[in-house]
Protein backbone atom coordinates (compact mmCIF):
# COMPACT_ATOMS: atom_id res chain seq x y z
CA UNK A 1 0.00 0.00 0.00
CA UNK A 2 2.92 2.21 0.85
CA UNK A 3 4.63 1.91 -2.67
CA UNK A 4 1.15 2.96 -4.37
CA UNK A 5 0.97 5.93 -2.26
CA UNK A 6 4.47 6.85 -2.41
CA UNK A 7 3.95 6.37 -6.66
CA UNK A 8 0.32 8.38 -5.92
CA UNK A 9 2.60 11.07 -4.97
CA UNK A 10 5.12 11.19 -7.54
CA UNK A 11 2.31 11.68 -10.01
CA UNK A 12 1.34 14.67 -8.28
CA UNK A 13 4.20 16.47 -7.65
CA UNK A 14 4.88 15.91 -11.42
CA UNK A 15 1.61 17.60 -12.57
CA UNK A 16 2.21 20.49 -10.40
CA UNK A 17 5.83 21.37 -11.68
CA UNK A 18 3.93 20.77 -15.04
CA UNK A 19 1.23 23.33 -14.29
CA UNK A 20 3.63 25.91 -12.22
CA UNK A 21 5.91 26.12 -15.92
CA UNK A 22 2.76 26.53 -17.87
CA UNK A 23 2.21 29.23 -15.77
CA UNK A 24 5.09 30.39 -16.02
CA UNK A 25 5.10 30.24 -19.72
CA UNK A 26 1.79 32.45 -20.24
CA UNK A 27 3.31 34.71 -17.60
CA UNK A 28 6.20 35.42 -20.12
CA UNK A 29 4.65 35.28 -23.08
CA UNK A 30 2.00 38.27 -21.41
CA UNK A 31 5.02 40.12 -20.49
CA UNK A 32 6.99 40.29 -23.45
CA UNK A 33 3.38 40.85 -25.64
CA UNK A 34 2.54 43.88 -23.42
CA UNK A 35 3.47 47.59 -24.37
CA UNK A 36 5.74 48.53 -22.02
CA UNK A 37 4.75 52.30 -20.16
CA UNK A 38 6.70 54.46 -22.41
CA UNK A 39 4.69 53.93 -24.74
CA UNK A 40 1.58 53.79 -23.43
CA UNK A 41 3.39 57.51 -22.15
CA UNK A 42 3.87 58.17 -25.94
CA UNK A 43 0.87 57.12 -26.96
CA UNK A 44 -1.37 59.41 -24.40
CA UNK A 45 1.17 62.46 -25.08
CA UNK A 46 0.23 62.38 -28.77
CA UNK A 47 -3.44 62.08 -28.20
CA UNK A 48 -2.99 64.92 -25.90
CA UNK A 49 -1.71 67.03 -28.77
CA UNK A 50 2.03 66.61 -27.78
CA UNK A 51 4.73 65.42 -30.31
CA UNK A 52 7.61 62.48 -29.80
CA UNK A 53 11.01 63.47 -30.31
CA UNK A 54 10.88 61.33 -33.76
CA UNK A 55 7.99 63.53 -35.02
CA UNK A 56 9.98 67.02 -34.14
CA UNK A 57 12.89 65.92 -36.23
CA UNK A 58 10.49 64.89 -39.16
CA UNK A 59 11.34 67.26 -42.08
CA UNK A 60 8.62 69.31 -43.14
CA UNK A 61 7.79 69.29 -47.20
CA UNK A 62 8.27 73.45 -48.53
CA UNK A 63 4.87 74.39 -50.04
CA UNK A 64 5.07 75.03 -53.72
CA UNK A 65 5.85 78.10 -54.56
CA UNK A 66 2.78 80.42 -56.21
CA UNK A 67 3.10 81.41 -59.44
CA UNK A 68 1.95 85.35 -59.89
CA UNK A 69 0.35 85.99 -62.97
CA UNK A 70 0.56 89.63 -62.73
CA UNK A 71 4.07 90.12 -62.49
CA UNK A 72 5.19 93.95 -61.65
CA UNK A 73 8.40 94.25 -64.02
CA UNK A 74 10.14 92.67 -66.75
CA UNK A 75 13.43 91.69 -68.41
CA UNK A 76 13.81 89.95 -71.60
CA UNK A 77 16.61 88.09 -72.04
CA UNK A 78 17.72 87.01 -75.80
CA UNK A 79 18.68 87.26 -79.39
CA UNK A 80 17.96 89.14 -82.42
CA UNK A 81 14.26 87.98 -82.34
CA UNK A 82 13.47 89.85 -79.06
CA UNK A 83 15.43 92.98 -80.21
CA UNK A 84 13.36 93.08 -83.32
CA UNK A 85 15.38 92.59 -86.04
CA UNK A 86 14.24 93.31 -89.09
CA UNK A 87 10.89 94.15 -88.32
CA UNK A 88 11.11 97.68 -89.21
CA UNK A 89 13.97 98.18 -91.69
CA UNK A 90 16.66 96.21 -93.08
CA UNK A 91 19.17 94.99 -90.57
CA UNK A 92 17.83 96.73 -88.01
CA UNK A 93 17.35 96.10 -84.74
CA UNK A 94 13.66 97.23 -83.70
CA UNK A 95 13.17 97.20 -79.85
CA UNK A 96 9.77 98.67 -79.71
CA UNK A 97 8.48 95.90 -81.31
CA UNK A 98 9.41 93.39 -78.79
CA UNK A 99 7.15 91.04 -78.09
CA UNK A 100 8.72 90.67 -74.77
CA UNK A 101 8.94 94.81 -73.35
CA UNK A 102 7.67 96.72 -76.77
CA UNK A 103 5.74 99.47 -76.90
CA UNK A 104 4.36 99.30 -80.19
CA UNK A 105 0.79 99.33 -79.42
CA UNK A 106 0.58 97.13 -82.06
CA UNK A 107 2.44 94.37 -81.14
CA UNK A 108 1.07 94.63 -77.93
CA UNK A 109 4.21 93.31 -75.57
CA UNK A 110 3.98 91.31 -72.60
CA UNK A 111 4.95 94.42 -70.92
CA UNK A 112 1.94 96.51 -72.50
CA UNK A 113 -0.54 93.70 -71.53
CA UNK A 114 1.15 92.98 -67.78
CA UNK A 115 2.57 96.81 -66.39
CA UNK A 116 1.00 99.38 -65.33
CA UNK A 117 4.27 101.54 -66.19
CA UNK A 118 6.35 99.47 -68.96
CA UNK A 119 8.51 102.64 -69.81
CA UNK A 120 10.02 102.05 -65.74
CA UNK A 121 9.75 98.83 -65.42
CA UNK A 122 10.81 97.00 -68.03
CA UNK A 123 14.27 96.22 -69.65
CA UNK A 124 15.16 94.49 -72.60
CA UNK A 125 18.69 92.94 -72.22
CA UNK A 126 18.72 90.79 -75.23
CA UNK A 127 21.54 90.81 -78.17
CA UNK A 128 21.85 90.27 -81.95
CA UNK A 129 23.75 86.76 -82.26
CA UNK A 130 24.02 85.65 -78.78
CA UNK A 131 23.98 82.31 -77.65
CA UNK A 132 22.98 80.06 -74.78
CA UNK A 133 26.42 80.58 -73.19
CA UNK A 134 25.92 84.06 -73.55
CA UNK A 135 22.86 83.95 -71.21
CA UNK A 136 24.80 83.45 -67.63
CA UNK A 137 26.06 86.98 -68.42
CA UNK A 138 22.68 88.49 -69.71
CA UNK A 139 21.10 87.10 -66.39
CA UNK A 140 23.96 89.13 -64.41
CA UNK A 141 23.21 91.96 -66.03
CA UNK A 142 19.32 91.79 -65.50
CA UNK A 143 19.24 90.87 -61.64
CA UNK A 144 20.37 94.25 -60.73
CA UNK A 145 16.85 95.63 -61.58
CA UNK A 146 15.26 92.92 -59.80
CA UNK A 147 12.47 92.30 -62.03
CA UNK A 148 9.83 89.94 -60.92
CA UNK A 149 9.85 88.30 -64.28
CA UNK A 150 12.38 87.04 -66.57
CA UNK A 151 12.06 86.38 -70.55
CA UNK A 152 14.32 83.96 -72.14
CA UNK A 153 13.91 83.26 -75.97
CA UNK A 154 17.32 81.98 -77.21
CA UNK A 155 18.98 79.11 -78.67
CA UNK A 156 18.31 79.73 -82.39
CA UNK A 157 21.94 81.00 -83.10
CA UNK A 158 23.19 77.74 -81.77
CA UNK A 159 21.76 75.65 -84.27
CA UNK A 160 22.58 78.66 -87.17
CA UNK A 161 25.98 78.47 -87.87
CA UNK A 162 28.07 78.37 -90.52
CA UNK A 163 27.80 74.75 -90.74
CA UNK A 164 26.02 71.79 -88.70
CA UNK A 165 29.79 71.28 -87.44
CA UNK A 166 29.76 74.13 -85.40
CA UNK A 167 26.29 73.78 -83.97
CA UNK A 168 26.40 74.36 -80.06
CA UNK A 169 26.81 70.77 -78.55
CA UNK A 170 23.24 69.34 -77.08
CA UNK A 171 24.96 69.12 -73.18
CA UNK A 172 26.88 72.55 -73.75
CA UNK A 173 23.44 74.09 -74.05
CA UNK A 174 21.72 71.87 -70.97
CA UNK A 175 24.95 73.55 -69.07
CA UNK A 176 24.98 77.10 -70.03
CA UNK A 177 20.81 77.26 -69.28
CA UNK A 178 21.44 75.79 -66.01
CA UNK A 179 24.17 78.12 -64.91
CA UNK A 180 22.18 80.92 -65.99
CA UNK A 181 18.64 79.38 -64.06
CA UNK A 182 20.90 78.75 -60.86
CA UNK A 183 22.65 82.39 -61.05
CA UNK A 184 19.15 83.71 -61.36
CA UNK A 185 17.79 81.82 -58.83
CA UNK A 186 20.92 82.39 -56.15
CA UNK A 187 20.42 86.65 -56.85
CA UNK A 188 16.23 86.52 -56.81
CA UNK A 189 15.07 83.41 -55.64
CA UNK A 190 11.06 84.60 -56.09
CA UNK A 191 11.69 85.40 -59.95
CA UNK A 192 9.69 84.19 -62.03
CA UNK A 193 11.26 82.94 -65.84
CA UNK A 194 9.24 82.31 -68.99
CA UNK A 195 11.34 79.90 -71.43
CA UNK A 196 10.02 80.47 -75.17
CA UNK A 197 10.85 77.27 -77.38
CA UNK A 198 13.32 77.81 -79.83
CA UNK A 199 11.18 77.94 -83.44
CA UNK A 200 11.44 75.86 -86.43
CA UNK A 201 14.31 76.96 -88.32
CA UNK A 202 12.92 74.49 -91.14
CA UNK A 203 9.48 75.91 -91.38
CA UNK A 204 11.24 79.45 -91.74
CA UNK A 205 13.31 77.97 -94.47
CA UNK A 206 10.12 76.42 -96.57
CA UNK A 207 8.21 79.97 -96.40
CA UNK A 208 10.94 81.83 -96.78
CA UNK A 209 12.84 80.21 -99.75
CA UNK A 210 9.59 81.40 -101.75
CA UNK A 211 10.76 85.03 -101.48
CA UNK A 212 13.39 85.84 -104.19
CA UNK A 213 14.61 89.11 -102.48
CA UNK A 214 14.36 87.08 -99.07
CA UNK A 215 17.18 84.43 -100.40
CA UNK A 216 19.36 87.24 -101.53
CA UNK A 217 19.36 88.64 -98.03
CA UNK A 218 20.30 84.77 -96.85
CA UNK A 219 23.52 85.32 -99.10
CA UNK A 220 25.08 87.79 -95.98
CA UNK A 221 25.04 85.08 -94.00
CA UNK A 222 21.79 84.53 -92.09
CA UNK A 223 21.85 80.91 -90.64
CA UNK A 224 23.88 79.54 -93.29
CA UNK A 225 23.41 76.16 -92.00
CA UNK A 226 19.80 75.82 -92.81
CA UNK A 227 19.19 78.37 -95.19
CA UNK A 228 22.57 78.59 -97.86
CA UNK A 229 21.92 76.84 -101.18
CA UNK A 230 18.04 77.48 -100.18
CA UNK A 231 16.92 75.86 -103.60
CA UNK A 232 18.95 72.91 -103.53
CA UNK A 233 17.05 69.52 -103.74
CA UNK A 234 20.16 66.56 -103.17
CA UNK A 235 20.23 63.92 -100.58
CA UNK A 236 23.17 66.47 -99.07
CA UNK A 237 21.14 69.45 -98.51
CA UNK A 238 18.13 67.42 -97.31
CA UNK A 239 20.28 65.83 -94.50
CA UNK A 240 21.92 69.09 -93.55
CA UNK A 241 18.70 70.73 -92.88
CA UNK A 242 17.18 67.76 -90.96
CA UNK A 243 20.46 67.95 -88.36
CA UNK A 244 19.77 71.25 -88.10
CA UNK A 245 15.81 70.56 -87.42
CA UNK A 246 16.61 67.45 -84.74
CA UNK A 247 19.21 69.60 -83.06
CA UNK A 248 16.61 72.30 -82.22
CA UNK A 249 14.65 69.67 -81.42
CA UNK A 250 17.27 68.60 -78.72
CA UNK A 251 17.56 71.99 -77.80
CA UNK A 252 14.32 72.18 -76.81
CA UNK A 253 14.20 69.28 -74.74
CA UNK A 254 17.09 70.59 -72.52
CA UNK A 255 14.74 73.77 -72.17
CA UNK A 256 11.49 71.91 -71.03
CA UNK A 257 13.53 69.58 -68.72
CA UNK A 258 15.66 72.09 -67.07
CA UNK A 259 12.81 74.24 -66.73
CA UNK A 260 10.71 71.63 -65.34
CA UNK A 261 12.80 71.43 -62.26
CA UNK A 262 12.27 75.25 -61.09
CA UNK A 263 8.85 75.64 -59.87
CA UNK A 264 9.18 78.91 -60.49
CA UNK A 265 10.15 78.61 -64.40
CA UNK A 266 7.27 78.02 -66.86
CA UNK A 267 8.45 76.59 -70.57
CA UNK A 268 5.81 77.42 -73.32
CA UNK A 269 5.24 73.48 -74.02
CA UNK A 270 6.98 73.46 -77.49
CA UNK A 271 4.21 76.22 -78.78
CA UNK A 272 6.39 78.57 -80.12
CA UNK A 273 8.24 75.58 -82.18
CA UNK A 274 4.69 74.04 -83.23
CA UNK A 275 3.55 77.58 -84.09
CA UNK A 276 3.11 77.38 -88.47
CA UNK A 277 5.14 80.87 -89.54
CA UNK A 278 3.75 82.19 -92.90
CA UNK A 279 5.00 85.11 -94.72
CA UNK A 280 2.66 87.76 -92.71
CA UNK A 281 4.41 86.72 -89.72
CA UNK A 282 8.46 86.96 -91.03
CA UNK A 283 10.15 90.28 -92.39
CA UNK A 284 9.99 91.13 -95.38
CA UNK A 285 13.48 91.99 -95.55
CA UNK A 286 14.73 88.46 -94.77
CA UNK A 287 11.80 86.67 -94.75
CA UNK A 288 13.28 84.88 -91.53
CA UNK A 289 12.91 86.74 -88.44
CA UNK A 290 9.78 87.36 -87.39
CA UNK A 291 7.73 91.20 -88.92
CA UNK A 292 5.13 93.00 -86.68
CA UNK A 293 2.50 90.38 -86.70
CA UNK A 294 5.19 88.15 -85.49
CA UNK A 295 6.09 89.42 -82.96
CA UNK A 296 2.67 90.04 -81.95
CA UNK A 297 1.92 86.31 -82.32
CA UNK A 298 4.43 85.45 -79.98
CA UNK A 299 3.53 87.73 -77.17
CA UNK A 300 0.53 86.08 -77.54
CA UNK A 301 1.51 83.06 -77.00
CA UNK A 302 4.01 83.80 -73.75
CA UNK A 303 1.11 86.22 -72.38
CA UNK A 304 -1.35 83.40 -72.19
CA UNK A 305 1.25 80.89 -70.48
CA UNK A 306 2.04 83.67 -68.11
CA UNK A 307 -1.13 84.33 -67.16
CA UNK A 308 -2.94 80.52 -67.23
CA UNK A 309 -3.80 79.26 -63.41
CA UNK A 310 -2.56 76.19 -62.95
């Protein structure tokens, strides 16, 4: 009887050690599943209106510039087309017909349609001939008057050289326009830009070739590398023109995605480029840059870019 008490025991004594580490088990198992009491601290503190040290270091996203579409003053920054060439006399430069600060009533400028005083506050900065790399030096020029919005219409000289050999190198031009954007942006960081699209040097070519006085004025030397030999027809002449057409093409694309990373910088979406010249709208002295009505067609175009809400 002893032994089957004494094995009676053993039993027991086994099922409780059992059932003290099962206990023992949940009781960890709770433990190491509970929130411990700083953060139930954290968690009241924010539900409180208080902030964890993790949500005070969190960088805050800068709001998005606004975009004013009533700008108080101007500077147009350039070539040839913005001075007005040709658009009142025969190698001329014609600033009053700017579509960018004119004051042909006319033409109607941006500055005409945007200023209450273009005569003060406006300045037109742009030069026959220049270049992309000439614009970090145009933008120098044009930040001492502070203006609140910047022009830029330029590029067509790099693709109108004397041949397609000397055409401005696709990432020279990406490098000049973003020196001249940063620059800007360093000296007036709330100035606004408007980029104009660099037109289609081959649709002046195809209207203008039709003008017999127009290809004698080519002969000086006005983009020789699309418009000499305006009448030839070979395989030669063909290809020349179409490097000439895909580089402005390239150009372009450097505009719109340089632009595109200033929130503050607003390209014209390839318009001027897409926009069909015809002789009404190019001198009649060269039959290339762009007369009166021209230039008024491009102010229209900028003005309503400028002035969209987006």
């Amino acid at each position: 009887m002893r032994e089957g008490h004494e094995r009676a025991d053993r039993r027991a004594l086994r099922r409780e050690r059992r059932g003290r580490a099962a206990a023992a088990l949940v009781v960890a198992a709770v433990l190491v599943g509970a929130p411990s009491f700083t953060g139930c601290d954290d968690d009241s503190d924010e539900r409180a209106g208080g902030r964890s040290a993790a949500a005070t270091q969190r960088p805050r996203p800068k709001p998005t510039p606004l975009w004013d579409t009533s700008p108080g003053s101007i500077a147009a920054l350039g070539d040839s087309i913005t001075r007005g060439f040709d658009a009142c006399g025969i190698l001329t430069d014609c600033p009053e017909v700017s579509w960018s600060t004119g004051t042909d009533p006319q033409v109607g400028s941006l500055a005409q349609r945007l200023l209450k005083d273009p005569a003060r506050s406006s300045w037109n900065h742009a030069r026959n001939g220049a270049r992309m790399a000439d614009l970090p030096g145009q933008v120098a020029a044009a930040v001492t008057e502070r203006p609140e919005l910047v022009t830029v219409m330029l590029g067509a000289n790099d693709a109108c050289r004397d041949s397609t050999a000397l055409m401005t190198p696709v990432a020279a031009f990406r490098a000049d326009f973003e020196t001249a954007l940063k620059r800007l942006r360093r000296a007036l960081p709330k100035t606004q830009v408007y980029v104009a699209s660099i037109p289609d040097l081959k649709r002046l070519w195809a209207e203008g070739r039709q003008s017999a006085f127009g290809k004698q004025v080519w002969r000086l030397g006005i983009c020789a590398s699309m418009l000499s030999e305006p009448d030839a027809t070979d395989q030669a002449s063909a290809d020349r023109r179409q490097q000439v057409y895909d580089r402005v093409v390239a150009y372009n694309s450097a505009l719109r995605e340089v632009c595109g990373k200033d929130p503050l910088c607003r390209y014209d979406g390839g318009e001027v480029f897409r926009y069909r010249f015809t002789g009404a709208q190019l001198s009649r002295w060269d039959w290339f840059h762009p007369s009166r009505n021209g230039q008024e067609r491009l102010a229209d175009m900028a003005y309503r870019r400028i002035t969209a809400r987006e």
